[in-house]
Protein backbone atom coordinates (compact mmCIF):
# COMPACT_ATOMS: atom_id res chain seq x y z
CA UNK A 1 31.07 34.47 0.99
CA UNK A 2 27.53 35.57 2.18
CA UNK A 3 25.91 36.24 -1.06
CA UNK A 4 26.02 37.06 -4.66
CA UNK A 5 25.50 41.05 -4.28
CA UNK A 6 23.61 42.70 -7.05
CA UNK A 7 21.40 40.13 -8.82
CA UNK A 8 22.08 41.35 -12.65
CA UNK A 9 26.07 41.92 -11.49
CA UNK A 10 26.71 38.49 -13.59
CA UNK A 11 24.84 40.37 -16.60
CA UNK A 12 27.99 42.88 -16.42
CA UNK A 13 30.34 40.18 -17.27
CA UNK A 14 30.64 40.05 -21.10
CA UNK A 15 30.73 36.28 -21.61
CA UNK A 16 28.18 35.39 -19.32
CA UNK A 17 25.60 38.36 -20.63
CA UNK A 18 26.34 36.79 -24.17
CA UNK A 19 25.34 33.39 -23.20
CA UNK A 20 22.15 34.39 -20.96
CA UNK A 21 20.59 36.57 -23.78
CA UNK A 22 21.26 33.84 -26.06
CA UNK A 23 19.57 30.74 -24.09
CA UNK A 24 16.42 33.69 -23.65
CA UNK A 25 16.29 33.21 -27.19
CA UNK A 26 16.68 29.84 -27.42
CA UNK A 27 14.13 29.32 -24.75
CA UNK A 28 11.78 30.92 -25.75
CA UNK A 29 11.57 28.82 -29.06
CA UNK A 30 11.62 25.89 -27.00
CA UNK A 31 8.78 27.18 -25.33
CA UNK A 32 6.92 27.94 -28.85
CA UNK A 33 7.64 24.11 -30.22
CA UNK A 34 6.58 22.78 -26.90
CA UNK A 35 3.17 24.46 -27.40
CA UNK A 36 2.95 24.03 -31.08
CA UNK A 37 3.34 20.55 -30.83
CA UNK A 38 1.23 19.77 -27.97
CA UNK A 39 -1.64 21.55 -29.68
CA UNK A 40 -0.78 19.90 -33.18
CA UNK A 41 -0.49 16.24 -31.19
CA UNK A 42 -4.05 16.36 -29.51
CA UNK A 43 -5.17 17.97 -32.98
CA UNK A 44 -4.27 15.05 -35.34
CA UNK A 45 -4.91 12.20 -32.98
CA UNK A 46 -7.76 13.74 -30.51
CA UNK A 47 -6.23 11.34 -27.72
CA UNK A 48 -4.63 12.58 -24.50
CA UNK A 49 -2.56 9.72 -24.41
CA UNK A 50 -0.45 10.62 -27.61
CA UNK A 51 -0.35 14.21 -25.98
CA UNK A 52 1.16 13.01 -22.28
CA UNK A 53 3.51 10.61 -24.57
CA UNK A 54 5.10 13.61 -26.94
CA UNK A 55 5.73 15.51 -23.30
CA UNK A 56 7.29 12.60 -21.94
CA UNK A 57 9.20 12.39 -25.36
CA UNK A 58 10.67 15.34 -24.44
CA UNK A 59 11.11 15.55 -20.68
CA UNK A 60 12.43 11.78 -20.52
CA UNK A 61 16.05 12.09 -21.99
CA UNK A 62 17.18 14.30 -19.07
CA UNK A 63 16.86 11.73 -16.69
CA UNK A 64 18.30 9.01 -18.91
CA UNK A 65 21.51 10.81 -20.94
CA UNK A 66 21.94 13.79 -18.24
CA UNK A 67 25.29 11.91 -16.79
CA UNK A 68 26.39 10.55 -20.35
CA UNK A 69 26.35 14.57 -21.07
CA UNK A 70 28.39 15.72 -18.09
CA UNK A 71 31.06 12.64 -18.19
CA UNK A 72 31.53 13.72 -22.10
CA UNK A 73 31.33 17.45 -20.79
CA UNK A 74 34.58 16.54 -17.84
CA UNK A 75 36.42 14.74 -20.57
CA UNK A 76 36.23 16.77 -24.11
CA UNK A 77 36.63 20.30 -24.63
CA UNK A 78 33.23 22.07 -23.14
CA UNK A 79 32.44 24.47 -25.53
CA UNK A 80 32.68 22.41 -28.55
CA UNK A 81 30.55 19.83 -27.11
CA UNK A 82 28.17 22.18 -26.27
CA UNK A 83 28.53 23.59 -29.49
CA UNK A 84 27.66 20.01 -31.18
CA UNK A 85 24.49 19.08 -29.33
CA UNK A 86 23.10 22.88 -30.12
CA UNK A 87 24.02 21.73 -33.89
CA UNK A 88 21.99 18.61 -33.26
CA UNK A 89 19.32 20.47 -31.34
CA UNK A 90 18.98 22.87 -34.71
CA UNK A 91 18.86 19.68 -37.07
CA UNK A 92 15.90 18.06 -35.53
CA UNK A 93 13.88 20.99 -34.78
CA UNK A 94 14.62 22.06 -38.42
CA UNK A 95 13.38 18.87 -39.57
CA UNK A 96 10.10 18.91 -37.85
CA UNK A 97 9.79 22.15 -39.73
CA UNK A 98 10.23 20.32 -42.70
CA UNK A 99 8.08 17.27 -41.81
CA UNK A 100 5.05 19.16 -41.03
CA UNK A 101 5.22 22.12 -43.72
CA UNK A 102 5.29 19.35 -46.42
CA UNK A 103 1.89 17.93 -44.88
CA UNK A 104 3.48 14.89 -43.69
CA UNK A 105 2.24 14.99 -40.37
CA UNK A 106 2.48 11.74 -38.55
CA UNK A 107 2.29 11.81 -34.58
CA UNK A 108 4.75 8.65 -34.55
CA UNK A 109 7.51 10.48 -36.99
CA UNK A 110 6.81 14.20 -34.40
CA UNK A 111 7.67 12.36 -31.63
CA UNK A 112 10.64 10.80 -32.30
CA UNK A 113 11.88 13.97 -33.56
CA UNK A 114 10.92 15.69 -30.04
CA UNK A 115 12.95 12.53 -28.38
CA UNK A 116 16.09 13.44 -30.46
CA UNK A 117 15.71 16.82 -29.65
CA UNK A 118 15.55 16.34 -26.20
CA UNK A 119 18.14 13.67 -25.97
CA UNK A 120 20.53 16.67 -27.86
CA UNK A 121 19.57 19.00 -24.87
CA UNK A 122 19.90 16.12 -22.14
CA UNK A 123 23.39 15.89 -23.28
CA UNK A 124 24.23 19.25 -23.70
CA UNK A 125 23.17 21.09 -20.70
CA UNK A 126 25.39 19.53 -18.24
CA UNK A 127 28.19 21.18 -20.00
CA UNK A 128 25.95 24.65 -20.26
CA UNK A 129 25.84 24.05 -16.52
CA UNK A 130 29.43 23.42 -15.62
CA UNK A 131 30.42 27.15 -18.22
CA UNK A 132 29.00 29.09 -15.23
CA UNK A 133 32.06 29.09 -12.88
CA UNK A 134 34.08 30.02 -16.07
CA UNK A 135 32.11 33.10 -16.77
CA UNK A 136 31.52 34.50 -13.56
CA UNK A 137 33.52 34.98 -10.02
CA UNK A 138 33.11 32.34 -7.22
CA UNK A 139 30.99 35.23 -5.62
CA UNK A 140 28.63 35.99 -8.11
CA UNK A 141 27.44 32.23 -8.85
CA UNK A 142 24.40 32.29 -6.82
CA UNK A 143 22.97 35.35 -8.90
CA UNK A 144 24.56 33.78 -11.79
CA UNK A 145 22.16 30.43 -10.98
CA UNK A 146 19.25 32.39 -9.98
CA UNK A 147 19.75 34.68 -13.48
CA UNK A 148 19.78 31.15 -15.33
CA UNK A 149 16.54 30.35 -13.61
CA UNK A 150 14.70 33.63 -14.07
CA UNK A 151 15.95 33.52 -17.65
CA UNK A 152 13.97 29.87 -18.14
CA UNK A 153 10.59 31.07 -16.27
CA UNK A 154 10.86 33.91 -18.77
CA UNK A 155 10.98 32.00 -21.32
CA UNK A 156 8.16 29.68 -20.34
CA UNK A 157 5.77 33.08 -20.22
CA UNK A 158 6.72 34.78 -23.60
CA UNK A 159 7.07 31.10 -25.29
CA UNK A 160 3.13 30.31 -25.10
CA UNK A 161 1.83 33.35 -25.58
CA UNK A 162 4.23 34.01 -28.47
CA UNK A 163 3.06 30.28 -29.58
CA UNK A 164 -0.29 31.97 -29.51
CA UNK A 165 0.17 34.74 -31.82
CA UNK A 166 2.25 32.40 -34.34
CA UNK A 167 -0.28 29.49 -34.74
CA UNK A 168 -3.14 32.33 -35.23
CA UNK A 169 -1.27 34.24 -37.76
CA UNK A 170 0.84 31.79 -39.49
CA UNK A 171 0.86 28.04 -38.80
CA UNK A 172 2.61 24.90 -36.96
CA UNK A 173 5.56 24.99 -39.83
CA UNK A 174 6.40 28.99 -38.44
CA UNK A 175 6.37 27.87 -35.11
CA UNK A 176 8.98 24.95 -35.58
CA UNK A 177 10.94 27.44 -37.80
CA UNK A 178 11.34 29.87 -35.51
CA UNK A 179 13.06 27.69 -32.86
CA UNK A 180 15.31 26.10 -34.89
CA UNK A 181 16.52 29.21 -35.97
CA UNK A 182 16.74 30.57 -32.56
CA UNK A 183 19.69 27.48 -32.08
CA UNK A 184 21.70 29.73 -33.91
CA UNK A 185 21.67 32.38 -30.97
CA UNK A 186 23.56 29.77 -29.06
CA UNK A 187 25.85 28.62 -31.55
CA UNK A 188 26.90 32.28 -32.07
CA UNK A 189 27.07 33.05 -28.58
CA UNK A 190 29.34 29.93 -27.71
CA UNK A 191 31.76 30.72 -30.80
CA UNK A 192 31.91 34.82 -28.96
CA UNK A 193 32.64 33.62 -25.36
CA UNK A 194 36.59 33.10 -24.00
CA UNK A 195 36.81 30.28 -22.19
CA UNK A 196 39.38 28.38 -20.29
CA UNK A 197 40.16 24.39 -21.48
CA UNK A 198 39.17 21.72 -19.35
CA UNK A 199 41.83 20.92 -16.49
CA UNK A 200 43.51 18.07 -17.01
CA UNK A 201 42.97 14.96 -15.21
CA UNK A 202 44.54 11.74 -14.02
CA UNK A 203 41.46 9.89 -14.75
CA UNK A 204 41.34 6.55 -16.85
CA UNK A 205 38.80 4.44 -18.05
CA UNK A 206 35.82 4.59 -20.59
CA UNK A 207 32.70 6.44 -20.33
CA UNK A 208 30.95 4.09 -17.33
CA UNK A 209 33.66 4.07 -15.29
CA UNK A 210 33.69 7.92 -15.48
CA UNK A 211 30.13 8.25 -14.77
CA UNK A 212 30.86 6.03 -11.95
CA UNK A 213 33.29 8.69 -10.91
CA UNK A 214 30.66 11.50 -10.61
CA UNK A 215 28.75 9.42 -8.77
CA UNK A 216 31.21 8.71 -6.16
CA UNK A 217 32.85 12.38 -6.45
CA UNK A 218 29.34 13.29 -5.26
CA UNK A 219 28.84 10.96 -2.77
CA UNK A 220 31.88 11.94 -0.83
CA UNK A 221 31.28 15.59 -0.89
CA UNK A 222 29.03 16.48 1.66
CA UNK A 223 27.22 19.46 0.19
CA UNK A 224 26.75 17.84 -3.15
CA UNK A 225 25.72 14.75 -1.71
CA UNK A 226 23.47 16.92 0.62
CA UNK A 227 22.32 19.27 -2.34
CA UNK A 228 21.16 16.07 -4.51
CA UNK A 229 19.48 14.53 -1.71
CA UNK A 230 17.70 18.01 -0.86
CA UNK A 231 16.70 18.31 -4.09
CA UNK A 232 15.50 14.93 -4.63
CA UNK A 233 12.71 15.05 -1.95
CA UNK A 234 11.59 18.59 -2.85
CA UNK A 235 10.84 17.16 -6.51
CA UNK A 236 9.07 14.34 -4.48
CA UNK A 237 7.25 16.39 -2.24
CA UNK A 238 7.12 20.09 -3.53
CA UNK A 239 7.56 20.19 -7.29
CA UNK A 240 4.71 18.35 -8.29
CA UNK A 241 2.50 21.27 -7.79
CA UNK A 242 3.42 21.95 -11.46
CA UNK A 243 2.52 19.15 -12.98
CA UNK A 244 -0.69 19.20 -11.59
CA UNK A 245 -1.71 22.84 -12.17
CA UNK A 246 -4.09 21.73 -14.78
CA UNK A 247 -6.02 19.68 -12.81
CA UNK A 248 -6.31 22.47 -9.50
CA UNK A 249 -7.65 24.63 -12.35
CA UNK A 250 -10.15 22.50 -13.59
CA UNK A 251 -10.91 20.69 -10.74
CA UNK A 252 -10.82 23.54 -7.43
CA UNK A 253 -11.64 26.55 -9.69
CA UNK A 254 -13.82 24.83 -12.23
CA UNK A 255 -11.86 26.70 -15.13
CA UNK A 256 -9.15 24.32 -17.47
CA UNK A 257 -8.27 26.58 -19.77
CA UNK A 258 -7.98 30.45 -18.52
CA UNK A 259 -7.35 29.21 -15.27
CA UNK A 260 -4.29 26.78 -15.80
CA UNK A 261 -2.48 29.73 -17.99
CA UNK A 262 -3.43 32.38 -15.41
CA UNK A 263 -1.55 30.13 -12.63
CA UNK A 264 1.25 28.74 -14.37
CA UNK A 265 2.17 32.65 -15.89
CA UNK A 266 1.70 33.65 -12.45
CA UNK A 267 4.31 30.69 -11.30
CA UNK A 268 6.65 32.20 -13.96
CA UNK A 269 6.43 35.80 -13.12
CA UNK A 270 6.54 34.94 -9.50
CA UNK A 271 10.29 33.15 -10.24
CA UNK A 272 11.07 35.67 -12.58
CA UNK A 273 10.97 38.28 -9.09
CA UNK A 274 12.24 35.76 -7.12
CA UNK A 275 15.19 34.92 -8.82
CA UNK A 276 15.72 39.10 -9.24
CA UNK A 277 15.42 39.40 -5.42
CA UNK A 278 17.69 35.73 -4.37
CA UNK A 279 21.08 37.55 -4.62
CA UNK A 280 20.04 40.82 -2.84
CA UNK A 281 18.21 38.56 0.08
CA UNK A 282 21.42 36.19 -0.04
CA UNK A 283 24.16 39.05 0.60
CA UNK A 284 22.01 40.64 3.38
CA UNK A 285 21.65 37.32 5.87
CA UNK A 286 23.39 35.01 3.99
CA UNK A 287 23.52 32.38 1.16
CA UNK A 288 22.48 29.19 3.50
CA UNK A 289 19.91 31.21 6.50
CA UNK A 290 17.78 32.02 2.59
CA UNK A 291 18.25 28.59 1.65
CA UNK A 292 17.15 27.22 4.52
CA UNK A 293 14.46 30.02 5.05
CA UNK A 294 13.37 28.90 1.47
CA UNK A 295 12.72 25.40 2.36
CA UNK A 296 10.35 26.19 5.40
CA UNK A 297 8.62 29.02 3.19
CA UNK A 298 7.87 26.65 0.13
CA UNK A 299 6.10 24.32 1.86
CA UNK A 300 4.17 26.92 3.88
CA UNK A 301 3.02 29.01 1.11
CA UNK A 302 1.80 25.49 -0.96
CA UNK A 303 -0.64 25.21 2.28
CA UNK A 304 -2.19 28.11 1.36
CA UNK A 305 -2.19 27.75 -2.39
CA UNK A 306 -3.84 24.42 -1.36
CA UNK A 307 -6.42 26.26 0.77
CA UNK A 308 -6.99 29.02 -1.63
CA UNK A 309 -10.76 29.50 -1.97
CA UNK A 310 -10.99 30.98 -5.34
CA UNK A 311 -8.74 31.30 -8.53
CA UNK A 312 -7.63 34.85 -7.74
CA UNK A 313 -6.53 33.61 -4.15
CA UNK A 314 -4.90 30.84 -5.71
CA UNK A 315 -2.82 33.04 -8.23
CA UNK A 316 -1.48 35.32 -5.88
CA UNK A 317 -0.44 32.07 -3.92
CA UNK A 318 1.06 30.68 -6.48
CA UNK A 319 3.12 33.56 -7.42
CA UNK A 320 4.69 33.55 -3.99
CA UNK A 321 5.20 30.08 -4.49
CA UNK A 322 7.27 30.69 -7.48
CA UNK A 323 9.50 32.88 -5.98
CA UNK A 324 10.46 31.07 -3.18
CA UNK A 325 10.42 27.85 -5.04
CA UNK A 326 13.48 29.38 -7.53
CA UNK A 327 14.63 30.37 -4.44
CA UNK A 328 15.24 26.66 -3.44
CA UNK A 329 16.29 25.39 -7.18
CA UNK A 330 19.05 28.16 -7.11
CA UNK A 331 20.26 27.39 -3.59
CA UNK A 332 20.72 23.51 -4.02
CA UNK A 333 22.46 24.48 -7.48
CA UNK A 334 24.72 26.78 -6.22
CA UNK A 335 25.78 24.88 -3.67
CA UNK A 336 26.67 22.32 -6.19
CA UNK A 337 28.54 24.78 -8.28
CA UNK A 338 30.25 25.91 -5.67
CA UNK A 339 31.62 22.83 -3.79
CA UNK A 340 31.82 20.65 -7.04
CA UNK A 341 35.71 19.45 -8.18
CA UNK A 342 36.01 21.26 -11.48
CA UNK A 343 37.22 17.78 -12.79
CA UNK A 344 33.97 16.35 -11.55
CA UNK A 345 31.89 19.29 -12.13
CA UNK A 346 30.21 18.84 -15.23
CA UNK A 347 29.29 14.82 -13.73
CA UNK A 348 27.74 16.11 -10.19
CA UNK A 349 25.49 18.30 -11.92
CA UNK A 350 24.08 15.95 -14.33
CA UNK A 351 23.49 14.00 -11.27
CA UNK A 352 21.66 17.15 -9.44
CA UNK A 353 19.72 17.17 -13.00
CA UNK A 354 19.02 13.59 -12.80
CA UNK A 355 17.41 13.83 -9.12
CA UNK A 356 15.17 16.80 -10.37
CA UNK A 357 14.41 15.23 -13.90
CA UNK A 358 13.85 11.60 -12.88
CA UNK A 359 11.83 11.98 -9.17
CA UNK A 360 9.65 14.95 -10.59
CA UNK A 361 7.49 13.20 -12.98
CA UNK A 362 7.21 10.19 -10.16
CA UNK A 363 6.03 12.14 -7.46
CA UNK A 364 3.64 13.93 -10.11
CA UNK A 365 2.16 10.28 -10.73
CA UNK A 366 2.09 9.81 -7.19
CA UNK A 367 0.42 12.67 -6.12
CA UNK A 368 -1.99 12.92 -8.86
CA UNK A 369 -2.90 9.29 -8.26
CA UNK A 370 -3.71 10.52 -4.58
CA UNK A 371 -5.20 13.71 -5.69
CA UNK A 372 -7.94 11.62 -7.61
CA UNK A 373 -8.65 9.48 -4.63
CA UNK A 374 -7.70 11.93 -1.69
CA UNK A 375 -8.62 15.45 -3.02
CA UNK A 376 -6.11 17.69 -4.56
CA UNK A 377 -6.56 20.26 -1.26
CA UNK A 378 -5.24 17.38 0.80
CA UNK A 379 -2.22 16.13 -0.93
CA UNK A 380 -0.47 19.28 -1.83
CA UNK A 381 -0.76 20.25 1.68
CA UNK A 382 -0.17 17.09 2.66
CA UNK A 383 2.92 16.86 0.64
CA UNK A 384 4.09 19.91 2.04
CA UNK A 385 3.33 19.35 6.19
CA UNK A 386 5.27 16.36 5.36
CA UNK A 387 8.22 18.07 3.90
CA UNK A 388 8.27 20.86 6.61
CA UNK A 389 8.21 17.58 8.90
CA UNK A 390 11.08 16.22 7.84
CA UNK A 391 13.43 19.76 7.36
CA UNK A 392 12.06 20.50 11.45
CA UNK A 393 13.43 16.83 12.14
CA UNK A 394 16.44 17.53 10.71
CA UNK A 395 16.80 20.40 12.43
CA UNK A 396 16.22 18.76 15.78
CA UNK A 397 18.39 15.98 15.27
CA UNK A 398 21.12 16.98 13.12
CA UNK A 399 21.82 20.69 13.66
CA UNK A 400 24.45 20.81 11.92
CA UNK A 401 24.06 19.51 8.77
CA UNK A 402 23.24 22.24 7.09
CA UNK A 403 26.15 23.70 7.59
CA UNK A 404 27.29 21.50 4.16
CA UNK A 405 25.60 24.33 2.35
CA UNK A 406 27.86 26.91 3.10
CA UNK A 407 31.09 27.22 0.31
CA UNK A 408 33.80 23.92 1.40
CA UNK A 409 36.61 25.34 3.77
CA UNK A 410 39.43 25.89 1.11
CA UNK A 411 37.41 27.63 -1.37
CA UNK A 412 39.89 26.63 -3.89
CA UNK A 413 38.78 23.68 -4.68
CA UNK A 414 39.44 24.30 -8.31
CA UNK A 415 43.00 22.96 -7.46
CA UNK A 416 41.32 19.80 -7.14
CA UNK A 417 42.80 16.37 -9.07
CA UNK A 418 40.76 13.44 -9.63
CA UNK A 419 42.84 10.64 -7.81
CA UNK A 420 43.15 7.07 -9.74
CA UNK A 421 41.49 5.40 -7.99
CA UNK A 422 38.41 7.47 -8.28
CA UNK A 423 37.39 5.85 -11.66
CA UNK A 424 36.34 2.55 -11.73
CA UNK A 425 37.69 -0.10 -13.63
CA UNK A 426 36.59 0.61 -17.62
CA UNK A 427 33.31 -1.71 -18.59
């Protein structure tokens, strides 16, 4: 297979156009509470540290319950678990609704709500993850990844500046309401789609010994072992540029607030193109030659954002860098989708999740620690000679490993069995 053809081809498939329109929705909420509540947080307490701590509320549970979520996802039926976290996403979001719009505004009670929230998401979205090679041919998974991409950058521009126009007409309470009833987009989209049942497996054990399992299902398949790896040491390297947007803004172009949401809306709009052009580039040279182009253009173009002598400069930078960094995200996922066991699927990805969730917000520490002492200029392009280092020594001395990109040689893997002895003994 050399690409995905037409980037919106997925969007023709009934199922998988349900679901997509639905997580837009969804998203977008998401995207509306996340900026509600930040604003609400530094409001009542006036202390950055209660702010950072209600974002790490909600970012946290991905990296802790990701691979409880895809060994429930392998073992029960997929849809109905995925129905049941939505359920529980739409109870806590309703409730901080509820909390706040009868004045009981706490910043202790908001973020535990945002922690069960995300901890309903962490679990769920493994199984979201593992629906895609149900709703769309083997062919059309890269456009189907790169749609699923495009569709959360869109979400993270119209959230905010929807956020914007809520809090100024209405309040905090509207804003909460809306997303929880945007849940119900998902629920009704996940009771519409057909879907096949889970293959059977020959696995045994409890819920340890089949996270275990993912763990060693993607340690002895090269490209997902490969993929996770890949993706661990971009979030190291490359994906902290995100985190530390703010600070660039305020810092290199002397403007905090205009100037972080020019850049990060230019970061979204910049995947949003990217992820439209990633299947078209992919079926003209190839899935892996624009994977592997991706990972030498990332760290290029994050020079030059680094470099950028004024905040215009540094906008159209960084909406380059958004493209090719979906570009990347989309190619280590699909590679992961592709090559995954379908028994195992749902595990490896929460693992691929894990790898992006957990070593993101450490090399953001990292690099912001440095930043402070080292200058932000140097470390992002520091960051990124370092990366391009490593991928040309790689290149050098192991030509052909990326080769473990590319789809596994019987590409019906779905035939797959988990053996026995690929679960270890129950806890």
């Amino acid at each position: 297979m050399k690409g995905g053809g037409s980037a919106l081809q997925p969007l023709r498939r009934r199922d998988f156009a349900v679901i997509w329109l639905a997580a837009l929705v969804s998203n977008v909420g998401t995207w509306m509470q996340t900026v509600a509540v930040g604003v609400l947080i530094a409001e009542v307490t006036g202390q950055a540290g209660w702010t950072g701590l209600v974002a790490a509320a909600a970012f946290l549970p991905v990296g802790l319950l990701s691979p409880v979520g895809g060994a429930m996802a392998d073992r029960v039926d997929r849809r109905r678990w995925l129905l049941l976290t939505t359920v529980g996403e739409t109870v806590f979001a309703a409730a901080l609704a509820v909390l706040v719009g009868t004045g009981r505004v706490n910043a202790g009670a908001i973020t535990l709500l945002v922690l069960a929230g995300g901890a309903m998401a962490a679990l769920g979205y493994p199984a979201y993850q593992a629906l895609l090679p149900d709703l769309v041919p083997r062919e059309e998974l890269l456009a189907a990844t790169s749609l699923t991409l495009a569709q959360y950058n869109l979400g993270r521009v119209v959230g905010p500046a929807l956020a914007g126009v809520v809090l100024a007409v209405g309040s905090y309470t509207w804003a909460f309401a809306i997303n929880a009833v945007s849940f119900a987009a998902v629920i009704l989209a996940i009771l519409a789609v057909r879907l096949p049942p889970n293959r059977a497996t020959t696995e045994e054990g409890g819920l340890w010994a089949r996270i275990v399992a993912g763990a060693r299902g993607a340690a002895a398949e090269p490209g997902c072992r490969l993929a996770i790896v890949s993706i661990g040491v971009t979030a190291f390297l490359l994906s902290p540029f995100i985190a530390l947007i703010p600070a660039v803004a305020l810092k290199l172009f002397g403007d905090a607030d205009t100037g972080t949401s020019v850049l990060i809306t230019a970061q979204g709009v910049g995947a949003v193109i990217g992820a439209l052009l990633l299947a078209w580039a992919a079926t003209r040279w190839g899935r892996r030659r624009v994977l592997v182009a991706d990972m030498v253009l990332l760290p290029a173009l994050l020079v030059g954002y680094a470099a950028a002598p004024t905040l215009a400069v540094g906008t159209v930078m960084l909406l380059l860098v958004g493209g090719a960094y979906v570009g990347l995200l989309s190619g280590f996922g699909a590679v992961v989708q592709l090559r995954a066991p379908d028994a195992l699927r749902a595990r490896i990805l929460s693992l691929y999740g894990v790898a992006l969730g957990v070593v993101y917000p450490i090399g953001s520490v990292v690099q912001g620690f440095l930043g402070d002492r080292l200058g932000l200029r140097v470390v992002t392009a520091g960051t990124a000679l370092l990366y391009l280092a490593v991928v040309g020594l790689l290149a050098v001395t192991r030509p052909g490993l990326a080769a473990a990109y590319d789809e596994p040689p019987d590409a019906d893997e779905a035939d797959v069995v988990v053996p026995p002895t690929a679960a270890a003994p129950a806890p």
